[in-house]
N, C-alpha and C. Protein backbone atom coordinates (compact mmCIF):
# COMPACT_ATOMS: atom_id res chain seq x y z
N UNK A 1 111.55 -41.86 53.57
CA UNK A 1 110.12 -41.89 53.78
C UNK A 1 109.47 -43.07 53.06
N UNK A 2 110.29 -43.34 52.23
CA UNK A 2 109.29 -44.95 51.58
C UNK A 2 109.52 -45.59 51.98
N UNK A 3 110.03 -46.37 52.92
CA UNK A 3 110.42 -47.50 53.82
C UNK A 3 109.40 -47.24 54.68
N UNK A 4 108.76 -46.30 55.46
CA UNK A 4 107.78 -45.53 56.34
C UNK A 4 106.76 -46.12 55.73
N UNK A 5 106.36 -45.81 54.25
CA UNK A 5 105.18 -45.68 53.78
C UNK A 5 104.66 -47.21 53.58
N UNK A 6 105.94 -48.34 53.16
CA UNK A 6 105.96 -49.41 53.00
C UNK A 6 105.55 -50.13 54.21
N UNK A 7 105.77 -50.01 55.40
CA UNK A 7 105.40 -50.58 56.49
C UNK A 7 103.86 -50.14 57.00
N UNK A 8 103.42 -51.37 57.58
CA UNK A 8 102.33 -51.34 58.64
C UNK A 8 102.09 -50.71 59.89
N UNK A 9 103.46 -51.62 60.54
CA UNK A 9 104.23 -51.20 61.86
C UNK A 9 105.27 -50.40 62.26
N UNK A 10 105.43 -49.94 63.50
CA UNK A 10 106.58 -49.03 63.42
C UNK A 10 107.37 -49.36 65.06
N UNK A 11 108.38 -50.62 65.21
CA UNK A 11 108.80 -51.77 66.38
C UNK A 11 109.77 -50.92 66.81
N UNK A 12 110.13 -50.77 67.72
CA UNK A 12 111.62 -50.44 68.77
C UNK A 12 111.69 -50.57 69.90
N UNK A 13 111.96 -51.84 70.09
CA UNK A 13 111.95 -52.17 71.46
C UNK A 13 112.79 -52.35 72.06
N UNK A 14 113.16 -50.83 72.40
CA UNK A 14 114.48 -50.49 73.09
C UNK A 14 115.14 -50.49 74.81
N UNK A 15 115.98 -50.52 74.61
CA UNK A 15 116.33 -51.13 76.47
C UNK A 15 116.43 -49.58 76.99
N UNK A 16 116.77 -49.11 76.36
CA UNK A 16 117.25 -47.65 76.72
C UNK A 16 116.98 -46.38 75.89
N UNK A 17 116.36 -45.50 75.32
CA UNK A 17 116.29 -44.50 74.81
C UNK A 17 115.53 -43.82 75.24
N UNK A 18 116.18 -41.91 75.63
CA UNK A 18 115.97 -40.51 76.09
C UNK A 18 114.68 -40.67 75.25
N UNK A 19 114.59 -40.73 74.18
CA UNK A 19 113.15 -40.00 73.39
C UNK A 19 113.96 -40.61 71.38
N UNK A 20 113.31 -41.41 71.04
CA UNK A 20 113.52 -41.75 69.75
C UNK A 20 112.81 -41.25 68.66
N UNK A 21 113.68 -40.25 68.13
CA UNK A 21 113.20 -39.69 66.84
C UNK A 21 112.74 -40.82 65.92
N UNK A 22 113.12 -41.38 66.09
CA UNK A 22 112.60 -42.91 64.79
C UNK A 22 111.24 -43.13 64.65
N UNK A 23 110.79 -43.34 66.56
CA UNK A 23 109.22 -43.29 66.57
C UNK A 23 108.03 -42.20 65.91
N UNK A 24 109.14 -41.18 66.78
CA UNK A 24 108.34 -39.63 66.02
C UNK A 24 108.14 -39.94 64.67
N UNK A 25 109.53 -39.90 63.78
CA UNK A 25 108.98 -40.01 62.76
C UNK A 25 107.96 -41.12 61.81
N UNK A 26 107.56 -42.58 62.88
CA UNK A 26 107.12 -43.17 62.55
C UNK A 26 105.31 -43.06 62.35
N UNK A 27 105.42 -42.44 63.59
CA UNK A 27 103.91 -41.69 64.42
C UNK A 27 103.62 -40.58 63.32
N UNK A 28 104.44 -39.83 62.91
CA UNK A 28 104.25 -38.58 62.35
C UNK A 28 103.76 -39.70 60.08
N UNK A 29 104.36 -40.69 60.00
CA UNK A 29 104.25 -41.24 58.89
C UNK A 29 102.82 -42.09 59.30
N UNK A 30 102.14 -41.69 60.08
CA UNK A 30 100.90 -42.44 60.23
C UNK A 30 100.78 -43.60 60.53
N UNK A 31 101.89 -44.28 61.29
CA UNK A 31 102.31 -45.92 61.57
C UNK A 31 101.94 -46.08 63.44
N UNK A 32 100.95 -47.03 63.60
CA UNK A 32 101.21 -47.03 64.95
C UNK A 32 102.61 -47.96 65.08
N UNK A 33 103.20 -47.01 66.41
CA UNK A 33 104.23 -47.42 67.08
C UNK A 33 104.44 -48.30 68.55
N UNK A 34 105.13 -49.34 68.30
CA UNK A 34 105.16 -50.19 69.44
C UNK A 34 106.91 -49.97 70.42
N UNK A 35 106.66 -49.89 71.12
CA UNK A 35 107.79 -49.66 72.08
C UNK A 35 107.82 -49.96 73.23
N UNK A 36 109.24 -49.45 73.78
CA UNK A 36 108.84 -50.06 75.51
C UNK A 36 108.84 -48.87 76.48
N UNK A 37 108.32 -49.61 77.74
CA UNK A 37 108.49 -48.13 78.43
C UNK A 37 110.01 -47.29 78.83
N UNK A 38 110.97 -47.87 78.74
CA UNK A 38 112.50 -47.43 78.79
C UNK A 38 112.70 -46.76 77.21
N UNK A 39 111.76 -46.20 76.42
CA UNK A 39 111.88 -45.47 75.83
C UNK A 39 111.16 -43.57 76.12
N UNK A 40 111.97 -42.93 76.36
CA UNK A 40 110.92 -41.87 76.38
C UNK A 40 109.85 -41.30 75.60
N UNK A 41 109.73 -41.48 74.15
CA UNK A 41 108.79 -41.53 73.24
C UNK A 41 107.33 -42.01 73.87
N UNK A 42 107.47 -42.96 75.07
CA UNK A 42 106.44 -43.71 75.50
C UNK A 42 105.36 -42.54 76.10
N UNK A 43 106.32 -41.76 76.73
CA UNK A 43 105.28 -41.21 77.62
C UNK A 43 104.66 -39.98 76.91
N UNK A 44 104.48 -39.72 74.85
CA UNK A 44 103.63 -38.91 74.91
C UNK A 44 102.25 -39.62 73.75
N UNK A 45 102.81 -40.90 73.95
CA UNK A 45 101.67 -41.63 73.11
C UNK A 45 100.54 -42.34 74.27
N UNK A 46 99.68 -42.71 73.60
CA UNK A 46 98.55 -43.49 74.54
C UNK A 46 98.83 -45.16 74.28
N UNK A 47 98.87 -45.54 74.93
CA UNK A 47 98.42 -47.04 74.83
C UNK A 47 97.52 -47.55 74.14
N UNK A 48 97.57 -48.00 72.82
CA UNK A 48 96.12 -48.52 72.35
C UNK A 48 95.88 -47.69 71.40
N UNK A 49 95.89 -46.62 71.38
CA UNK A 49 95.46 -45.31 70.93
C UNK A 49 96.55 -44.95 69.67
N UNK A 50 97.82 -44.20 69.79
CA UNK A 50 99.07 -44.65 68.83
C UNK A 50 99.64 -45.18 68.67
N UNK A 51 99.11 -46.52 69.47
CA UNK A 51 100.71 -47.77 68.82
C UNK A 51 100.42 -48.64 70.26
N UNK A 52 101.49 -49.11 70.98
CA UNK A 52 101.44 -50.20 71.98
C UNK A 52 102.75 -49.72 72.44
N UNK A 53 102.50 -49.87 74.11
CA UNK A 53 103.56 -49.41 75.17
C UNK A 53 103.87 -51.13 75.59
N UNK A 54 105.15 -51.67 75.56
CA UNK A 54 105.41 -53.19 76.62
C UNK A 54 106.18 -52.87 77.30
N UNK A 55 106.37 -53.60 78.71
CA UNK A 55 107.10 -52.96 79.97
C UNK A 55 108.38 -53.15 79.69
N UNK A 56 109.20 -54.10 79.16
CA UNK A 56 110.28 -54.61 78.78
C UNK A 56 110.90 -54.75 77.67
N UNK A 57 112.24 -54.82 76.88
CA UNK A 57 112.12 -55.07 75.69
C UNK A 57 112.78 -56.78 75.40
N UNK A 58 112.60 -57.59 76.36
CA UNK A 58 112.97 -58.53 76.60
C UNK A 58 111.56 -59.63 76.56
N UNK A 59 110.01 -58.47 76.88
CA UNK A 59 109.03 -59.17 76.74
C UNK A 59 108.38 -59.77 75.79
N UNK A 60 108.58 -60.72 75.55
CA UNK A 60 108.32 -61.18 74.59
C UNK A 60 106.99 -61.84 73.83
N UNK A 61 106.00 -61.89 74.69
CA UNK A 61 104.54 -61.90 74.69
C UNK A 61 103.78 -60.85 75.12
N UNK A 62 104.75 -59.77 75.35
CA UNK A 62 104.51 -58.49 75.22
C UNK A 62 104.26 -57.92 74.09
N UNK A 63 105.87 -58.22 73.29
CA UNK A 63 106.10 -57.82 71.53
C UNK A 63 104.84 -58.48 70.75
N UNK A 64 104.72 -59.50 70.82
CA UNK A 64 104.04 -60.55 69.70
C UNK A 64 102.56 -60.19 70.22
N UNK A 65 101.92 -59.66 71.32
CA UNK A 65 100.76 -59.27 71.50
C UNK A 65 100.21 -57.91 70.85
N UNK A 66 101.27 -57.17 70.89
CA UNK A 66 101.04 -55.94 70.01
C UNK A 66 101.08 -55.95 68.75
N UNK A 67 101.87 -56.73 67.85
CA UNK A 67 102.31 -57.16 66.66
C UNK A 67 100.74 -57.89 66.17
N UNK A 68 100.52 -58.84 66.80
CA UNK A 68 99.05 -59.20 66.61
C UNK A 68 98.32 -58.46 66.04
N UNK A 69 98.33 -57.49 67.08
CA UNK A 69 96.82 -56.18 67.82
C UNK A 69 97.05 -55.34 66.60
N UNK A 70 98.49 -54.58 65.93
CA UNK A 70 98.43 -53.84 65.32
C UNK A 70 98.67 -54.72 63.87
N UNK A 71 98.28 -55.64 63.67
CA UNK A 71 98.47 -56.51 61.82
C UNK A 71 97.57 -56.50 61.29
N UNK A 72 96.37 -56.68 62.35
CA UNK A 72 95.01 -56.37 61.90
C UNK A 72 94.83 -54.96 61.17
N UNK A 73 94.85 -54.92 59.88
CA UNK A 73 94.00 -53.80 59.26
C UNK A 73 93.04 -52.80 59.56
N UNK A 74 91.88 -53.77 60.16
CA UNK A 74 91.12 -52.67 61.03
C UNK A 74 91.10 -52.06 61.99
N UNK A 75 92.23 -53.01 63.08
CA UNK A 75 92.83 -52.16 64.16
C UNK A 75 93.16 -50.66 63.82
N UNK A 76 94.18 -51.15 62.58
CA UNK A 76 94.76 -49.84 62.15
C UNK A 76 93.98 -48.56 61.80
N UNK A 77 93.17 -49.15 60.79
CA UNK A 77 92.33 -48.07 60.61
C UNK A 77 91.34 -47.40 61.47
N UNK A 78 91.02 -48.35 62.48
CA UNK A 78 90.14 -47.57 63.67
C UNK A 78 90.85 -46.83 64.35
N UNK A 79 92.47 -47.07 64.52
CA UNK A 79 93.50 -46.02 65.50
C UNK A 79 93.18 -44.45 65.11
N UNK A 80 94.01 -43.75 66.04
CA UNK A 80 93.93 -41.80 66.18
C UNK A 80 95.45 -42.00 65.47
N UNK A 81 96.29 -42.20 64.42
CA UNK A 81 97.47 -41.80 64.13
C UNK A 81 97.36 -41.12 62.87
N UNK A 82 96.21 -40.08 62.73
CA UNK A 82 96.27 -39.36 61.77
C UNK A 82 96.80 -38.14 62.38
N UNK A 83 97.16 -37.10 61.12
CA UNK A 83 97.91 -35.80 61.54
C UNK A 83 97.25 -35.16 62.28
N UNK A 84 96.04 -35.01 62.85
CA UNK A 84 95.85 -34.33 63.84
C UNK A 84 96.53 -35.04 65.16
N UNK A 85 96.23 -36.35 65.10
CA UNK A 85 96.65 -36.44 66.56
C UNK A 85 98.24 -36.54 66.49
N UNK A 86 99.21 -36.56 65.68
CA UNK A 86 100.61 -36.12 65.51
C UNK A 86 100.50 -34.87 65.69
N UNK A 87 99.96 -34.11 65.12
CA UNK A 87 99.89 -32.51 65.74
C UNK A 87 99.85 -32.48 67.13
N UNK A 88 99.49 -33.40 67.82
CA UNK A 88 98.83 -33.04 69.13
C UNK A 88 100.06 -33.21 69.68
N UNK A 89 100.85 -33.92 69.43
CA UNK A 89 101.90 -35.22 70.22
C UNK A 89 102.67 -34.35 70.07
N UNK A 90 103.09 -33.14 68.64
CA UNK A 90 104.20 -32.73 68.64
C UNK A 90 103.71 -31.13 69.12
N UNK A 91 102.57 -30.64 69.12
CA UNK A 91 102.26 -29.26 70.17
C UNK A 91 102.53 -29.45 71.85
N UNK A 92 102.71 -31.06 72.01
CA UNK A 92 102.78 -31.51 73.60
C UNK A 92 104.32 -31.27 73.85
N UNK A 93 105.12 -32.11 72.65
CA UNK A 93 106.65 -32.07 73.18
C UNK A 93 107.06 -30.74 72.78
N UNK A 94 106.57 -30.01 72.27
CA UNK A 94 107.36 -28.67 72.33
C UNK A 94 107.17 -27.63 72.96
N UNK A 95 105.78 -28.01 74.31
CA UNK A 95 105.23 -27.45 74.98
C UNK A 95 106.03 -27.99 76.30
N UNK A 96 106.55 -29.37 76.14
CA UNK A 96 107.45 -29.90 77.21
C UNK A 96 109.09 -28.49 77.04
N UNK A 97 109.34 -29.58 75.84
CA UNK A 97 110.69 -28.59 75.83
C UNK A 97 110.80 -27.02 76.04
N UNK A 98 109.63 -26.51 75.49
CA UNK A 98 109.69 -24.97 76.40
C UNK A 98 109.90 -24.75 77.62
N UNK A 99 108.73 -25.68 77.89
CA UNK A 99 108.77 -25.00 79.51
C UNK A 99 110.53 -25.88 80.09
N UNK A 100 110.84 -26.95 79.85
CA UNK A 100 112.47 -27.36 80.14
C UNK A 100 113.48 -26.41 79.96
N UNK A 101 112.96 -25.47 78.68
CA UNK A 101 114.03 -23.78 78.24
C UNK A 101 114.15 -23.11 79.16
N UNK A 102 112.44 -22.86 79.93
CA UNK A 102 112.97 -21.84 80.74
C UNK A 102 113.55 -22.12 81.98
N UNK A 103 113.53 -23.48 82.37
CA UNK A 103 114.82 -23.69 83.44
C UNK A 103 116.14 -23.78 82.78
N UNK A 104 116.76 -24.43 83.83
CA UNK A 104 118.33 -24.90 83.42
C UNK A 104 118.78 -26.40 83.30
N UNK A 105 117.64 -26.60 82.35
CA UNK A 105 117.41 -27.91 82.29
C UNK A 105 118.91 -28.31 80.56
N UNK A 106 118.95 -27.33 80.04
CA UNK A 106 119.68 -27.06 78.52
C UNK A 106 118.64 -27.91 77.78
N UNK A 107 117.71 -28.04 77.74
CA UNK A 107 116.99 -28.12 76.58
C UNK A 107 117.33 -28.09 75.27
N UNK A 108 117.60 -28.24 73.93
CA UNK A 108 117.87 -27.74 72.79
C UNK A 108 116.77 -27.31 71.93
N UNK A 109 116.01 -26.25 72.16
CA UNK A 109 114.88 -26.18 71.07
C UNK A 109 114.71 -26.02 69.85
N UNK A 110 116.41 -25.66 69.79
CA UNK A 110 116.10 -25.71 68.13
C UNK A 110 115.88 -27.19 67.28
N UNK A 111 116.03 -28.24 68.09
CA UNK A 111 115.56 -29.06 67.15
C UNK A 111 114.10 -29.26 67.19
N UNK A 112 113.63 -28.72 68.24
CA UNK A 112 111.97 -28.78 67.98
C UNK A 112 111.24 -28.07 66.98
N UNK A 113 111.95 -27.29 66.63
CA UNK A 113 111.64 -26.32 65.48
C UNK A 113 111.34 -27.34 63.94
N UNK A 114 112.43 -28.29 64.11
CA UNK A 114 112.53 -29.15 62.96
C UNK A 114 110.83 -29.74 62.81
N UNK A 115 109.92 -30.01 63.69
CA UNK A 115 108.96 -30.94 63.83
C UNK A 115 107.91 -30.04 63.77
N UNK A 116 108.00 -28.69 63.23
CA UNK A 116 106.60 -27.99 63.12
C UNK A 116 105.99 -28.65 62.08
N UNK A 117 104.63 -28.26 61.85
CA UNK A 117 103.70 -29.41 61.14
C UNK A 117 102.37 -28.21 61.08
């Protein structure tokens, strides 16, 4: 968690990832998070709002536009990445993964359990 606390930003600009706990926990340490959309993490943050979505992770005036946007101080501090809106993000994915339980999707909920708050 002090590496978390030490940073501004919270970067992964990944070619490929299901859903990255890294972000969670970055979002959840009050860091807006920048990522791409080939991450699933993407689709329970806002654009602008917790961090920065880029289409690619190859974009590269994609990266450095968000990096900008979020260095600014006051950006930061005007953002929603306080614990309520992590509350929100993590009452959403465990409202996903339920309802994924009750199909036959195999879901694992017990790790959602880990992220109560």
């Amino acid at each position: 968690m002090r590496i978390y606390a030490a940073a501004d930003i919270f970067i992964l600009p990944t070619i490929y990832d299901p859903f990255s706990n890294a972000c969670l926990e970055g979002l959840a340490c009050g860091l807006p998070v920048i990522t791409t959309r080939a991450n699933g993490f993407s689709e329970i943050i806002e654009d602008g709002v917790h961090g920065s979505i880029v289409d690619f992770a190859n974009d590269l005036v994609g990266l450095r536009d968000a990096i900008q946007l979020w260095s600014d101080a006051v950006c930061r501090a005007c953002s929603e990445t306080d614990k309520h809106t992590v509350r929100s993000a993590v009452r959403y994915l465990r409202k996903c993964c339920a309802d994924l339980g009750n199909s036959d999707s195999g879901c694992d909920q017990r790790r959602v359990h880990i992220w109560k708050i």
